[in-house]
PDB file of N, CA and C in Angstrom:
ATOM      1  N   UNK A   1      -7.761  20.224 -22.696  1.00  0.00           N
ATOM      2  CA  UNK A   1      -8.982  20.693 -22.078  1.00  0.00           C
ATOM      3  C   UNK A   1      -8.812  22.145 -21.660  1.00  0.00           C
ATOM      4  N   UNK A   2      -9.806  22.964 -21.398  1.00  0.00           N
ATOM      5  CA  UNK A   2      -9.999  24.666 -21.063  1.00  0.00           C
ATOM      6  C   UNK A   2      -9.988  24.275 -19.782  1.00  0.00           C
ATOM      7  N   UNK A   3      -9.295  25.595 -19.255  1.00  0.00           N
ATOM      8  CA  UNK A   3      -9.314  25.375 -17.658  1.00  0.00           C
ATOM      9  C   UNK A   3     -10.605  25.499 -17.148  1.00  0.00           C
ATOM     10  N   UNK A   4     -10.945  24.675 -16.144  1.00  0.00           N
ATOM     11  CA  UNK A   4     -12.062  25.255 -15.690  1.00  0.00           C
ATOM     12  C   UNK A   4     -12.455  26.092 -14.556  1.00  0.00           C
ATOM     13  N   UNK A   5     -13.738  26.455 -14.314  1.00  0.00           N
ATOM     14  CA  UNK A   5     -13.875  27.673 -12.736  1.00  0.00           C
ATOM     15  C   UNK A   5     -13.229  26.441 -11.788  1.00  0.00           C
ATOM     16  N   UNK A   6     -13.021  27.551 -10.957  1.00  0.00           N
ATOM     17  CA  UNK A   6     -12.206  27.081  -9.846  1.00  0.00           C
ATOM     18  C   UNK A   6     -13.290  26.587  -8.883  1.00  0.00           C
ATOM     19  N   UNK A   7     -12.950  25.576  -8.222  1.00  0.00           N
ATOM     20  CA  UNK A   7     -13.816  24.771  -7.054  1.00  0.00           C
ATOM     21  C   UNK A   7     -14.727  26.091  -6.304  1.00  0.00           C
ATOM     22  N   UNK A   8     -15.858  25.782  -6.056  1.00  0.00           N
ATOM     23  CA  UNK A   8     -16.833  26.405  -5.016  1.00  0.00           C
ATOM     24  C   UNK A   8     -16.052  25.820  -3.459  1.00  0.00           C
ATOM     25  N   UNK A   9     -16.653  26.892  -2.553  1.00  0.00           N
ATOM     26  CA  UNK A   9     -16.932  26.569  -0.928  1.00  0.00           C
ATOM     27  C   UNK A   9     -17.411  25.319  -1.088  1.00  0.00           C
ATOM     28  N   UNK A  10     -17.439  24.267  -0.075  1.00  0.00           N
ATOM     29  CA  UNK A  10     -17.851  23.249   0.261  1.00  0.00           C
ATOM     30  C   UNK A  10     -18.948  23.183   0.871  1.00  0.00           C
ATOM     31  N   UNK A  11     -20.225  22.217   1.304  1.00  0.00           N
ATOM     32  CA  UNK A  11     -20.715  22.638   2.149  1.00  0.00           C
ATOM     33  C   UNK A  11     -21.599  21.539   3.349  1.00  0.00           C
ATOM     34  N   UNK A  12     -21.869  21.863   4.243  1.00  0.00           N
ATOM     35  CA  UNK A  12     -21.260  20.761   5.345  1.00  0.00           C
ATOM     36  C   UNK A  12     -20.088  20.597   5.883  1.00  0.00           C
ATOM     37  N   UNK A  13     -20.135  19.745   6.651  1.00  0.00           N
ATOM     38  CA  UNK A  13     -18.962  19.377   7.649  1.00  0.00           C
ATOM     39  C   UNK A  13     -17.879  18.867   6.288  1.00  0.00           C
ATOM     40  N   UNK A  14     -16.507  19.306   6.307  1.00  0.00           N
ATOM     41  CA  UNK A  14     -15.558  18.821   5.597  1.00  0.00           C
ATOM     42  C   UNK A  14     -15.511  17.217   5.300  1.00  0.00           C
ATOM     43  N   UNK A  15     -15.333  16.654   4.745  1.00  0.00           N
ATOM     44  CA  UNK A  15     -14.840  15.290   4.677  1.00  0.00           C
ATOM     45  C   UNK A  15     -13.298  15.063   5.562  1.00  0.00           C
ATOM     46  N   UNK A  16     -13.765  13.465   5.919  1.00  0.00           N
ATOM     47  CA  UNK A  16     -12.658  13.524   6.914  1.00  0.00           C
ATOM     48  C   UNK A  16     -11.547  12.286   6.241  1.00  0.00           C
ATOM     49  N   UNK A  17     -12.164  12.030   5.430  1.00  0.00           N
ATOM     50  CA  UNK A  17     -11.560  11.306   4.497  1.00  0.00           C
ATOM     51  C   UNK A  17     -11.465  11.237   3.284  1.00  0.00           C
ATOM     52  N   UNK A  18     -10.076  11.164   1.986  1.00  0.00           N
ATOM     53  CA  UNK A  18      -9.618  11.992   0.836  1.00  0.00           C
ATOM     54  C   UNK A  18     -11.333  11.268   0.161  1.00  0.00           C
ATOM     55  N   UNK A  19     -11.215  12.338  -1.050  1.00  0.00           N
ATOM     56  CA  UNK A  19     -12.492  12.222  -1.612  1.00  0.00           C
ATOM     57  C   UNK A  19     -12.043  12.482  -2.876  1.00  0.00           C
ATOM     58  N   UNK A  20     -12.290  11.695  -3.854  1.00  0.00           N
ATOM     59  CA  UNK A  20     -11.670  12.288  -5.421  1.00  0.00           C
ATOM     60  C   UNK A  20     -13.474  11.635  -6.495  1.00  0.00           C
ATOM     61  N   UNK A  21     -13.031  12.252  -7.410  1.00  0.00           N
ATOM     62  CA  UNK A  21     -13.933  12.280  -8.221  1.00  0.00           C
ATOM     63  C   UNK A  21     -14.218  12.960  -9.881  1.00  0.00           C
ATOM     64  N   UNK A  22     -13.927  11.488 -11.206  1.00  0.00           N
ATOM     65  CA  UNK A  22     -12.966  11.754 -12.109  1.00  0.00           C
ATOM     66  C   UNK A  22     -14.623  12.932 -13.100  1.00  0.00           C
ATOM     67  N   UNK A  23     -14.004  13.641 -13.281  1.00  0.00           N
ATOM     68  CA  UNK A  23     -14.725  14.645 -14.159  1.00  0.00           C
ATOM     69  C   UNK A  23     -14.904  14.169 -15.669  1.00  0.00           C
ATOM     70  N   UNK A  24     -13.715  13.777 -15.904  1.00  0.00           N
ATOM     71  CA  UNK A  24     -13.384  13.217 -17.305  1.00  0.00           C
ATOM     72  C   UNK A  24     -12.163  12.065 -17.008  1.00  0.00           C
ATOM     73  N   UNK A  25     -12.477  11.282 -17.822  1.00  0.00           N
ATOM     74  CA  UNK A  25     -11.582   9.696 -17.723  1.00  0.00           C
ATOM     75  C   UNK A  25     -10.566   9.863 -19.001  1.00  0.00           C
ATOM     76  N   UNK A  26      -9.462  10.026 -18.565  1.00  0.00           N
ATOM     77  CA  UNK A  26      -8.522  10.087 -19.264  1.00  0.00           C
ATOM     78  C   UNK A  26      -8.212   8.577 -19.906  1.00  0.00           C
ATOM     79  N   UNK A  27      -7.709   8.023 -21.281  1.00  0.00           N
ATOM     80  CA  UNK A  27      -7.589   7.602 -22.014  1.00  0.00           C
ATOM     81  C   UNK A  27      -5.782   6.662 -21.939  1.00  0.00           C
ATOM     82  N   UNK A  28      -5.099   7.609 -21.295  1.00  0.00           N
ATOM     83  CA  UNK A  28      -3.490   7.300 -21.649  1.00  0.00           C
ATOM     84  C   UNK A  28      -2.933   6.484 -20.381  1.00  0.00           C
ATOM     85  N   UNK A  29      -1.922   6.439 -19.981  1.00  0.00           N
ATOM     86  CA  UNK A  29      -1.224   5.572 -19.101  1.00  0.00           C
ATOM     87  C   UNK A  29      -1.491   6.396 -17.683  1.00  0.00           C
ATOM     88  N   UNK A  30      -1.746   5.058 -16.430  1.00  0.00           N
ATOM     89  CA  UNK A  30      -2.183   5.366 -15.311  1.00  0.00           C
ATOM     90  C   UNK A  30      -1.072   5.946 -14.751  1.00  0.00           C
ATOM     91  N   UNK A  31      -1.536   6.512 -13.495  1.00  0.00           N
ATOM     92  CA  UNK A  31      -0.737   7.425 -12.605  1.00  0.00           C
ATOM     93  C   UNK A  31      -0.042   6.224 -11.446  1.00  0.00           C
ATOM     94  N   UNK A  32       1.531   6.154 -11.599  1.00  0.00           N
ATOM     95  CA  UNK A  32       1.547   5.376  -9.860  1.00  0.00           C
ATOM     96  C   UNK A  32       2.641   5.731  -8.528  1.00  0.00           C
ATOM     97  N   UNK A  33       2.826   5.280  -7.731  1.00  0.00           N
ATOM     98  CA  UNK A  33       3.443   6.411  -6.561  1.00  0.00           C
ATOM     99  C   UNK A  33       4.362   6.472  -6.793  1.00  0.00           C
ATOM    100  N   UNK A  34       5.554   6.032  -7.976  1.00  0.00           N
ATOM    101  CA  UNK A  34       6.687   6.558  -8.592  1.00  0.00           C
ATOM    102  C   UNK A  34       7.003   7.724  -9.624  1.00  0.00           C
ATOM    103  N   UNK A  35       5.618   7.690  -9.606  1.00  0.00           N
ATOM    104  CA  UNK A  35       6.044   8.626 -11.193  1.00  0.00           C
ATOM    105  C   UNK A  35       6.074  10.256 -10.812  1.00  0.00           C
ATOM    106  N   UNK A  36       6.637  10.657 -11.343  1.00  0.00           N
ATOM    107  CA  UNK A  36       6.249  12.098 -12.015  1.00  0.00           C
ATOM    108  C   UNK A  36       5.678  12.847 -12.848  1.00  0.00           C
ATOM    109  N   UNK A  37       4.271  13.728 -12.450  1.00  0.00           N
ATOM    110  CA  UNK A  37       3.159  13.981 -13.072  1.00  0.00           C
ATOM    111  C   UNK A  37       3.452  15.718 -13.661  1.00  0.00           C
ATOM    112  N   UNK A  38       2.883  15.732 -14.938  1.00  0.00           N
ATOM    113  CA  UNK A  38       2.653  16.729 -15.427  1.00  0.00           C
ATOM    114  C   UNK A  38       1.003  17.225 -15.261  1.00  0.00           C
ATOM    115  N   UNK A  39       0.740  18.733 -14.207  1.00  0.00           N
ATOM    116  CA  UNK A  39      -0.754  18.469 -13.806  1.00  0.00           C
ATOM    117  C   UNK A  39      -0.974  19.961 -14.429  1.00  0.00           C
ATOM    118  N   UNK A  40      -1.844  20.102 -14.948  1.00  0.00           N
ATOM    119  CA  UNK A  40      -2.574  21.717 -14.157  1.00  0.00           C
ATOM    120  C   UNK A  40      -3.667  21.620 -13.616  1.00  0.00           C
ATOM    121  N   UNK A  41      -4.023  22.215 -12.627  1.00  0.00           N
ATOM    122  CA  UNK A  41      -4.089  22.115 -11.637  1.00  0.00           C
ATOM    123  C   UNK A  41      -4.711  23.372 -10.740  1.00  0.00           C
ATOM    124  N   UNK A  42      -5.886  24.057 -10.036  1.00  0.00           N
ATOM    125  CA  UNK A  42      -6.450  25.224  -9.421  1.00  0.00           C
ATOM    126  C   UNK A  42      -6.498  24.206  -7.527  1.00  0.00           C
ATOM    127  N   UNK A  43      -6.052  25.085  -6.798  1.00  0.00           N
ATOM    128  CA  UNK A  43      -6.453  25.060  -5.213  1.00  0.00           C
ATOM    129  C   UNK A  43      -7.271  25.750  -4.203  1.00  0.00           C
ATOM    130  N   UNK A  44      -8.066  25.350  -4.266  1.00  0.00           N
ATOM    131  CA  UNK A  44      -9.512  26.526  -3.179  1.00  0.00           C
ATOM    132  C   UNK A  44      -9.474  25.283  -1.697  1.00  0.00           C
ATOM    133  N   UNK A  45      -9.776  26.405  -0.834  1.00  0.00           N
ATOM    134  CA  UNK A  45     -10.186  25.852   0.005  1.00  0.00           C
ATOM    135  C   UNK A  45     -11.500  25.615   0.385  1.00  0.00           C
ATOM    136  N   UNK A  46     -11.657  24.167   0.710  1.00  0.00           N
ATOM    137  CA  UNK A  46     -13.173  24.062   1.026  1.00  0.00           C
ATOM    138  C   UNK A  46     -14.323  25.162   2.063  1.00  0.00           C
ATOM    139  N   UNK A  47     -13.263  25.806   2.611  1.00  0.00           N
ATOM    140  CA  UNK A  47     -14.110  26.557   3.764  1.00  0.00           C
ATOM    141  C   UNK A  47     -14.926  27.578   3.028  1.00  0.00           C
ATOM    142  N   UNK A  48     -14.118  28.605   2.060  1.00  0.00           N
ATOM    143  CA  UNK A  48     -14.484  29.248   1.548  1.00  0.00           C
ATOM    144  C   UNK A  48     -14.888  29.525   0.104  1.00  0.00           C
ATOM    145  N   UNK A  49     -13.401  28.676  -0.467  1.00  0.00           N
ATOM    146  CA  UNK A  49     -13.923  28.690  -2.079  1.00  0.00           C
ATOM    147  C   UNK A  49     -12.872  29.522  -2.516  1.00  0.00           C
ATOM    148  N   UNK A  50     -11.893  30.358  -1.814  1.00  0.00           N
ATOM    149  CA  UNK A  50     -10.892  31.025  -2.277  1.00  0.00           C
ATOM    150  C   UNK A  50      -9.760  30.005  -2.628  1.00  0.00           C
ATOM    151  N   UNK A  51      -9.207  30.634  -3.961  1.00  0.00           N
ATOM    152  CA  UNK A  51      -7.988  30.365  -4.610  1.00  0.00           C
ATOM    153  C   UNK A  51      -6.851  30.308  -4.139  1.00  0.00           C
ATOM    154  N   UNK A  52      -6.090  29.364  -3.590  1.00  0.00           N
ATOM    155  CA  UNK A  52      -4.675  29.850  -3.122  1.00  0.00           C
ATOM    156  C   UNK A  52      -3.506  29.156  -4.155  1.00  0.00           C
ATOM    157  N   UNK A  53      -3.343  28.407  -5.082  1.00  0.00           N
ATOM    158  CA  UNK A  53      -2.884  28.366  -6.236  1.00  0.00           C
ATOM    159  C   UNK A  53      -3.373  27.671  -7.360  1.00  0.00           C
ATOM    160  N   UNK A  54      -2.486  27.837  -8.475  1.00  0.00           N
ATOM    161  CA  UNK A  54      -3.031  27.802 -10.169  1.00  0.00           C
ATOM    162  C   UNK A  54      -2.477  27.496 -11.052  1.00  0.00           C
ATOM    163  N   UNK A  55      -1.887  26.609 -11.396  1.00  0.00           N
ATOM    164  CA  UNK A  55      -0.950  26.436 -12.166  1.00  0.00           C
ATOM    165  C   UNK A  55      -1.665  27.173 -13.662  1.00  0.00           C
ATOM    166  N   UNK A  56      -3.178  26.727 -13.821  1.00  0.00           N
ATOM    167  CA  UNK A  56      -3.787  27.507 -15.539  1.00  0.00           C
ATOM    168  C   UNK A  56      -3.459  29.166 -15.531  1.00  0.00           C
ATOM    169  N   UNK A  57      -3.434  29.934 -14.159  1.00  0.00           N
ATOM    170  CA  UNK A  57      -3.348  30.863 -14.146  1.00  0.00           C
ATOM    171  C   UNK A  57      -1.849  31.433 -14.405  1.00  0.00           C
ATOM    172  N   UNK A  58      -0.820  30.727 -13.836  1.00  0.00           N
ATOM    173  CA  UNK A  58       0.314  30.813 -14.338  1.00  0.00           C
ATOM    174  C   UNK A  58       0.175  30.439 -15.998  1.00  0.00           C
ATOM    175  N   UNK A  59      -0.234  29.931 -16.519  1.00  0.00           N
ATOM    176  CA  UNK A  59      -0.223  29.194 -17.676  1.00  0.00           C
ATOM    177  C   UNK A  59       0.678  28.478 -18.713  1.00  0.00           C
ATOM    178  N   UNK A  60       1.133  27.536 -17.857  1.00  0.00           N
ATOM    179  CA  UNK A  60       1.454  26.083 -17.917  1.00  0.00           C
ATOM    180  C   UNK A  60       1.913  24.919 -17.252  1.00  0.00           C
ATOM    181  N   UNK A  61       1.775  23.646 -17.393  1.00  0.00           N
ATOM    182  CA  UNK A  61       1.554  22.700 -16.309  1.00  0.00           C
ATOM    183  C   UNK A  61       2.768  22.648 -15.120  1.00  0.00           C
ATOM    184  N   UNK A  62       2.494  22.032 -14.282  1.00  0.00           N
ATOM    185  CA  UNK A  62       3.443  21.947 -13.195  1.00  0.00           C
ATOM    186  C   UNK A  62       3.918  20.504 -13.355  1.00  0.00           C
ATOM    187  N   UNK A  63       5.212  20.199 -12.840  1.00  0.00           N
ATOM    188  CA  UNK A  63       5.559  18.769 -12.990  1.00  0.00           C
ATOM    189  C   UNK A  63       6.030  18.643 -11.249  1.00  0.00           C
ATOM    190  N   UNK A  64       5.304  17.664 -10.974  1.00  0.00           N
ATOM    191  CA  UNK A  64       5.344  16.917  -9.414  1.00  0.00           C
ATOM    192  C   UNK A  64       6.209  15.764  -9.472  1.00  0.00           C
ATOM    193  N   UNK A  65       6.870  15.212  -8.529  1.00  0.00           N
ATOM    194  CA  UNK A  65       7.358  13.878  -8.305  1.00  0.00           C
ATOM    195  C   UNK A  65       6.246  13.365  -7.209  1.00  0.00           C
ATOM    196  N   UNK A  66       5.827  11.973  -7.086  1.00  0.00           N
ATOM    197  CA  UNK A  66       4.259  11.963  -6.710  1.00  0.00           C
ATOM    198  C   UNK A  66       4.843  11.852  -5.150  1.00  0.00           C
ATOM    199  N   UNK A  67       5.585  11.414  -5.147  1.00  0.00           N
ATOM    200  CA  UNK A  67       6.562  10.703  -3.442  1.00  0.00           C
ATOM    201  C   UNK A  67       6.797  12.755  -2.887  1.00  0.00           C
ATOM    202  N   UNK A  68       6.692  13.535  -3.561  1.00  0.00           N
ATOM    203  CA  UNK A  68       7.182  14.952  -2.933  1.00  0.00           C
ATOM    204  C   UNK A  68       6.462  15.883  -2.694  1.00  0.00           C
ATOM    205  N   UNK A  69       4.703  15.656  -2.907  1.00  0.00           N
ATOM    206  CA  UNK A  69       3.713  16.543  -2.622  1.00  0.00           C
ATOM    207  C   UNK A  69       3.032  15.539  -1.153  1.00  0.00           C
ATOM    208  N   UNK A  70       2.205  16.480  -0.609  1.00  0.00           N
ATOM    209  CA  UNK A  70       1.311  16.202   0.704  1.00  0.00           C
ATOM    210  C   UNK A  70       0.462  14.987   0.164  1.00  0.00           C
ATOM    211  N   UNK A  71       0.641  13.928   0.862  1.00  0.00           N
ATOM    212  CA  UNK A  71       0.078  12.340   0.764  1.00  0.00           C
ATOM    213  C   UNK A  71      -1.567  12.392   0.161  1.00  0.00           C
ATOM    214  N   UNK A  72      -2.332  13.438   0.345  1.00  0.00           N
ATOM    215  CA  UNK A  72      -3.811  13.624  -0.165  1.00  0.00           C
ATOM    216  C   UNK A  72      -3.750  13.929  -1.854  1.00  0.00           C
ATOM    217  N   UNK A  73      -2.317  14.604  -2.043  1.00  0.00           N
ATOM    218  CA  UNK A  73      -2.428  14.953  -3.390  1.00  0.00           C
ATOM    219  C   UNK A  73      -1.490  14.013  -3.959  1.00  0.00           C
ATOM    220  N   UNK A  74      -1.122  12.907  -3.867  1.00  0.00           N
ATOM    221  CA  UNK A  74      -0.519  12.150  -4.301  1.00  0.00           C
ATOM    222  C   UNK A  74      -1.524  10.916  -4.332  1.00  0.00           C
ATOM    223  N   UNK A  75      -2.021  10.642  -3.499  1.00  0.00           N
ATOM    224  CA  UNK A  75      -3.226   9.455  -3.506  1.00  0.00           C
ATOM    225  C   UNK A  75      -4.163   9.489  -4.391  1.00  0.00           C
ATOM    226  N   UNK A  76      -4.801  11.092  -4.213  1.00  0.00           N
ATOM    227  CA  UNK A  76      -5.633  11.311  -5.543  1.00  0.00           C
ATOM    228  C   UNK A  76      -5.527  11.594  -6.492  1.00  0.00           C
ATOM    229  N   UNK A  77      -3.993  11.379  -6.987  1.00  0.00           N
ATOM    230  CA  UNK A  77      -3.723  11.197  -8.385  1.00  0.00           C
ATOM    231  C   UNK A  77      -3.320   9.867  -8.815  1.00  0.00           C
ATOM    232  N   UNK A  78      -2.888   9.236  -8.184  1.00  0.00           N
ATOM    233  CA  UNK A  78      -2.668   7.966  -8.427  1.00  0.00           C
ATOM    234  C   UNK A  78      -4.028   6.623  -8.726  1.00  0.00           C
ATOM    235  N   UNK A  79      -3.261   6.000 -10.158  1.00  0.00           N
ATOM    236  CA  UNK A  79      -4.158   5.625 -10.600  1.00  0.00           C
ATOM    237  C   UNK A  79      -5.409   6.422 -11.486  1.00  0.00           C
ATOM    238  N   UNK A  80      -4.828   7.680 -11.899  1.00  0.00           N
ATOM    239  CA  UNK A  80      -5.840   8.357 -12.796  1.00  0.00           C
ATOM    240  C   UNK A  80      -4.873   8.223 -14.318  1.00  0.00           C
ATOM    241  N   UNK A  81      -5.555   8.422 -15.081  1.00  0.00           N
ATOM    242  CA  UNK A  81      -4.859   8.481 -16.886  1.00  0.00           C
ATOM    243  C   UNK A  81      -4.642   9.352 -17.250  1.00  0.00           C
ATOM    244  N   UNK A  82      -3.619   9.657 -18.166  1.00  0.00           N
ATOM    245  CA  UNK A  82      -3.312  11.169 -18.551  1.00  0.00           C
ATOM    246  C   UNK A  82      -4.571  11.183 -19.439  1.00  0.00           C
ATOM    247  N   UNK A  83      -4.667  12.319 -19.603  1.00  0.00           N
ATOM    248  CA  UNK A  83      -5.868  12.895 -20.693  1.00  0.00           C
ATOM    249  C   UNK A  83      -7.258  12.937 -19.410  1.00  0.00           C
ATOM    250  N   UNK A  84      -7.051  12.785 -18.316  1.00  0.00           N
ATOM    251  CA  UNK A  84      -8.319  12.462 -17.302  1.00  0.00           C
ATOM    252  C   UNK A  84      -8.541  14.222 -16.375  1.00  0.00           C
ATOM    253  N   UNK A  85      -9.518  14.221 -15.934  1.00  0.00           N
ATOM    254  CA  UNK A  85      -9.706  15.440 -15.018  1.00  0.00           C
ATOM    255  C   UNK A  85     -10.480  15.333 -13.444  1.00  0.00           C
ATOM    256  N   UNK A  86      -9.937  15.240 -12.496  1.00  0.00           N
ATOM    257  CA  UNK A  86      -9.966  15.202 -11.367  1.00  0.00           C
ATOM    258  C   UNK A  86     -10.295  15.735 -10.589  1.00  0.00           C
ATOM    259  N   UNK A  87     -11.586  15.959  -9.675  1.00  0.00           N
ATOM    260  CA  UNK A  87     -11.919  16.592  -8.040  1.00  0.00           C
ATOM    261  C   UNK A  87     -11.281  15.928  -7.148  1.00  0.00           C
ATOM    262  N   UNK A  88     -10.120  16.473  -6.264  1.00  0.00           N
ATOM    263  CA  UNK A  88      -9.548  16.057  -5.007  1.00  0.00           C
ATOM    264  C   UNK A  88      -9.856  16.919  -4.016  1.00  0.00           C
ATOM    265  N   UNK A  89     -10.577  15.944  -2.895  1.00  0.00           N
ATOM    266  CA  UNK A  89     -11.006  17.126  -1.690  1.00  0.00           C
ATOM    267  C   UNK A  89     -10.074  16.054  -0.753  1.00  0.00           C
ATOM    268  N   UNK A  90      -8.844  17.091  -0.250  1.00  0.00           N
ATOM    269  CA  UNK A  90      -8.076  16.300   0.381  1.00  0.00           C
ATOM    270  C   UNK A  90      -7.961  17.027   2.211  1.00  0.00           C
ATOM    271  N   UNK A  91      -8.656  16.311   3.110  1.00  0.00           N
ATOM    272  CA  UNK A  91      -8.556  16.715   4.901  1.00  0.00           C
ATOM    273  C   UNK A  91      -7.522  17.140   5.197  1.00  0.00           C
ATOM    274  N   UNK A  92      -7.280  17.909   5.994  1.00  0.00           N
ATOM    275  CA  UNK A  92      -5.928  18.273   6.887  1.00  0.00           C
ATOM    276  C   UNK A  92      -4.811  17.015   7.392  1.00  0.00           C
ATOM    277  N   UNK A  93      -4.943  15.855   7.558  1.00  0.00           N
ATOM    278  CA  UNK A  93      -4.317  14.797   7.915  1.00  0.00           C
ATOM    279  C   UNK A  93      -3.643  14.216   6.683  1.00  0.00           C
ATOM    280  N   UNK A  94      -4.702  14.584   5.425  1.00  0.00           N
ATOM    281  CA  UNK A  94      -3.510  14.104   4.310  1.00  0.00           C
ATOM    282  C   UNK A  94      -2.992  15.506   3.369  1.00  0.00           C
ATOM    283  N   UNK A  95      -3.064  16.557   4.328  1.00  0.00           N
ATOM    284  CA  UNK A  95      -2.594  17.904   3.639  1.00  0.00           C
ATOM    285  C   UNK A  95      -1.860  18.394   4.332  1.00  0.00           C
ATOM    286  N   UNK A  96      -1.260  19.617   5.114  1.00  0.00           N
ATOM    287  CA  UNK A  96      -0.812  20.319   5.652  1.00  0.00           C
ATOM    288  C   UNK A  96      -1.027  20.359   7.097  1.00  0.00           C
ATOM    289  N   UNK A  97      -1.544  19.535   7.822  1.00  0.00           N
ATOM    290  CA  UNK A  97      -2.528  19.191   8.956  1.00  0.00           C
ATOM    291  C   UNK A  97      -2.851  20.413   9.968  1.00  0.00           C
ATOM    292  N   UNK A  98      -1.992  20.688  10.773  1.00  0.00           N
ATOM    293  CA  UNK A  98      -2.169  21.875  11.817  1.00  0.00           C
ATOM    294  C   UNK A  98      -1.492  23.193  11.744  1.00  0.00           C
ATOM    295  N   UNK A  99      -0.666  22.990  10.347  1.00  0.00           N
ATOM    296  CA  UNK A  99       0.364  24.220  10.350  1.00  0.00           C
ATOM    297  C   UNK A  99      -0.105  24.593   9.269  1.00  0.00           C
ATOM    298  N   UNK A 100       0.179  26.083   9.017  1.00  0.00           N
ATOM    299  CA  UNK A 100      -0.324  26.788   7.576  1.00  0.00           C
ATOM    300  C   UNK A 100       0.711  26.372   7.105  1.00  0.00           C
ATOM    301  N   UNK A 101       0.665  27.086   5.555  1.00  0.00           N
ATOM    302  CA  UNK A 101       1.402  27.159   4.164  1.00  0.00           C
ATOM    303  C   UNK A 101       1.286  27.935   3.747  1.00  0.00           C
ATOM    304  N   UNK A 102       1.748  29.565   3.753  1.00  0.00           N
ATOM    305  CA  UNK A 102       1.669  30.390   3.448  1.00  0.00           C
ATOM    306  C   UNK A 102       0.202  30.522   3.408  1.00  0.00           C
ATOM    307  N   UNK A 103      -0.632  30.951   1.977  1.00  0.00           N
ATOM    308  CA  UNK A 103      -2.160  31.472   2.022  1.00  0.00           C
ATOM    309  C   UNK A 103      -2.969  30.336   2.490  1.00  0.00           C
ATOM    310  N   UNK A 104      -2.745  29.240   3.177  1.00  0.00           N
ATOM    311  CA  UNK A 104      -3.357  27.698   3.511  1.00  0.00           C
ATOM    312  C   UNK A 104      -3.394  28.131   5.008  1.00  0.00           C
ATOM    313  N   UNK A 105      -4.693  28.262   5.919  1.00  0.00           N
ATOM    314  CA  UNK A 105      -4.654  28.092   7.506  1.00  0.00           C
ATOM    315  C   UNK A 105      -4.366  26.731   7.493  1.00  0.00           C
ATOM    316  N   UNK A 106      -3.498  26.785   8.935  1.00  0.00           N
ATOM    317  CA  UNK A 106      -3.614  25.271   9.540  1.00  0.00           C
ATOM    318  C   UNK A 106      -4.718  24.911   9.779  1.00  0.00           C
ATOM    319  N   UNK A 107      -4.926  23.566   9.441  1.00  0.00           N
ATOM    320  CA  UNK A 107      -6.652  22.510   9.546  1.00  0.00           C
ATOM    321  C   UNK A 107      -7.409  22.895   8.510  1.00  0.00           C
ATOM    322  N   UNK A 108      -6.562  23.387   7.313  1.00  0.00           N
ATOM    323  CA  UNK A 108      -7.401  23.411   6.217  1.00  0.00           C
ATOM    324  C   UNK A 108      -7.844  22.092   5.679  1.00  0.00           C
ATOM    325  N   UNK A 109      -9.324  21.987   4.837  1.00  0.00           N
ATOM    326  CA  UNK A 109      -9.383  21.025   3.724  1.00  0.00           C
ATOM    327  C   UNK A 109      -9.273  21.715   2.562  1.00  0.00           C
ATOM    328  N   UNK A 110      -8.092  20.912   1.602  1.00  0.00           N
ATOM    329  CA  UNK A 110      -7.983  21.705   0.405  1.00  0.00           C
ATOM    330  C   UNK A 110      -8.687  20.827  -1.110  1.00  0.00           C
ATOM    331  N   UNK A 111      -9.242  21.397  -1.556  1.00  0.00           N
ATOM    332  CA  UNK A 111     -10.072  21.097  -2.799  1.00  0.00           C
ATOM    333  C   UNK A 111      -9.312  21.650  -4.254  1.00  0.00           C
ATOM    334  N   UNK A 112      -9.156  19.964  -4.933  1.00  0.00           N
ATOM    335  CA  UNK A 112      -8.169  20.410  -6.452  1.00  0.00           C
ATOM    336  C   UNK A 112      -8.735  19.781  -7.280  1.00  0.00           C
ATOM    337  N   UNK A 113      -8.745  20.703  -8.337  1.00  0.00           N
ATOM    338  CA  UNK A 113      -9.118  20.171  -9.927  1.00  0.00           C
ATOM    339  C   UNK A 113      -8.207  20.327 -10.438  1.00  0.00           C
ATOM    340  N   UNK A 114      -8.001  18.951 -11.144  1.00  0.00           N
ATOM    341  CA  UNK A 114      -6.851  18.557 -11.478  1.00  0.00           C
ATOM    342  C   UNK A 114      -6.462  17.646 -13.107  1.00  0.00           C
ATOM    343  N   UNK A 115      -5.823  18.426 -13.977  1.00  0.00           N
ATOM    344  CA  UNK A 115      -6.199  17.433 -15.017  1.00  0.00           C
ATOM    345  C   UNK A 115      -4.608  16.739 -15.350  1.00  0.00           C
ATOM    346  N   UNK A 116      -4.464  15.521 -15.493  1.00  0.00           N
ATOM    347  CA  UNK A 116      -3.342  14.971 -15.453  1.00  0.00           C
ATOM    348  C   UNK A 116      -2.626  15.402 -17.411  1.00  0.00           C
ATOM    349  N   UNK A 117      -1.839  15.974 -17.687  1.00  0.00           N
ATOM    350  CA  UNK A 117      -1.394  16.072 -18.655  1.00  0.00           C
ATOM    351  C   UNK A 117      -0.514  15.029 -19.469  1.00  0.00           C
ATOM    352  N   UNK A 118       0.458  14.875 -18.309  1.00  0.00           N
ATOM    353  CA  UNK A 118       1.656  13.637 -18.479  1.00  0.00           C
ATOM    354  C   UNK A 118       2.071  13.290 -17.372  1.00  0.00           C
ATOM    355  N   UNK A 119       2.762  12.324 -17.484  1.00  0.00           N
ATOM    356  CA  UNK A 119       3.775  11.650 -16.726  1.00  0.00           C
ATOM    357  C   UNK A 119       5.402  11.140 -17.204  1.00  0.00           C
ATOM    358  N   UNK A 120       6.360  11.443 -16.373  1.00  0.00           N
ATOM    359  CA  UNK A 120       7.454  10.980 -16.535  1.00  0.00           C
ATOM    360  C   UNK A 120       7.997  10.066 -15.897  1.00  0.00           C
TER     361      UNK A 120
END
């Protein structure tokens, strides 16, 4: 798949609970909380809509162990198919909660499109 634009600002009150939503339904073997995912992957924050990482922009996929990213981005990949493409709008409680991350304020909600490539 072509990468696509990166997530818009959000609008309204954030969600206070993870929110995913499959763009495209991937075809191949599901995602589960053992595995290790091959993603690419764009990060905006809901507040504004700015970019704070990219794996398409680097250009090529990132490989996660699902047990080693922030619990919002592990939930909302799990249970998706490779070949699938993903909206994750994940709250501060299952992200980074009160502390930043470098370009991430603390009490961010972070918003990912996400297309599962593989798994190992």
């Amino acid at each position: 798949m072509t990468a696509p634009s990166q997530a818009q600002a959000g609008t309204g009150q954030p969600p206070t609970k993870l929110v995913t939503q499959d763009i495209v339904i991937g075809t191949g073997k599901k995602a589960v909380p053992t595995d290790t995912v091959d993603v690419q992957y764009s990060g905006t924050l809901y507040s504004d809509g700015s970019l704070f990482d990219s794996s398409w922009q680097r250009g090529e996929p990132a490989s996660f162990p699902l047990d080693g990213v922030v619990p919002g981005f592990a939930q909302g990949i799990e249970g998706m198919q490779v070949g699938g493409r993903r909206v994750i709008v994940i709250p501060p409680d299952l992200g980074y909660g009160n502390r930043a991350n470098g370009p991430i304020p603390a009490g961010s909600t972070l918003v990912f499109v996400v297309d599962l490539v593989g798994i190992s």
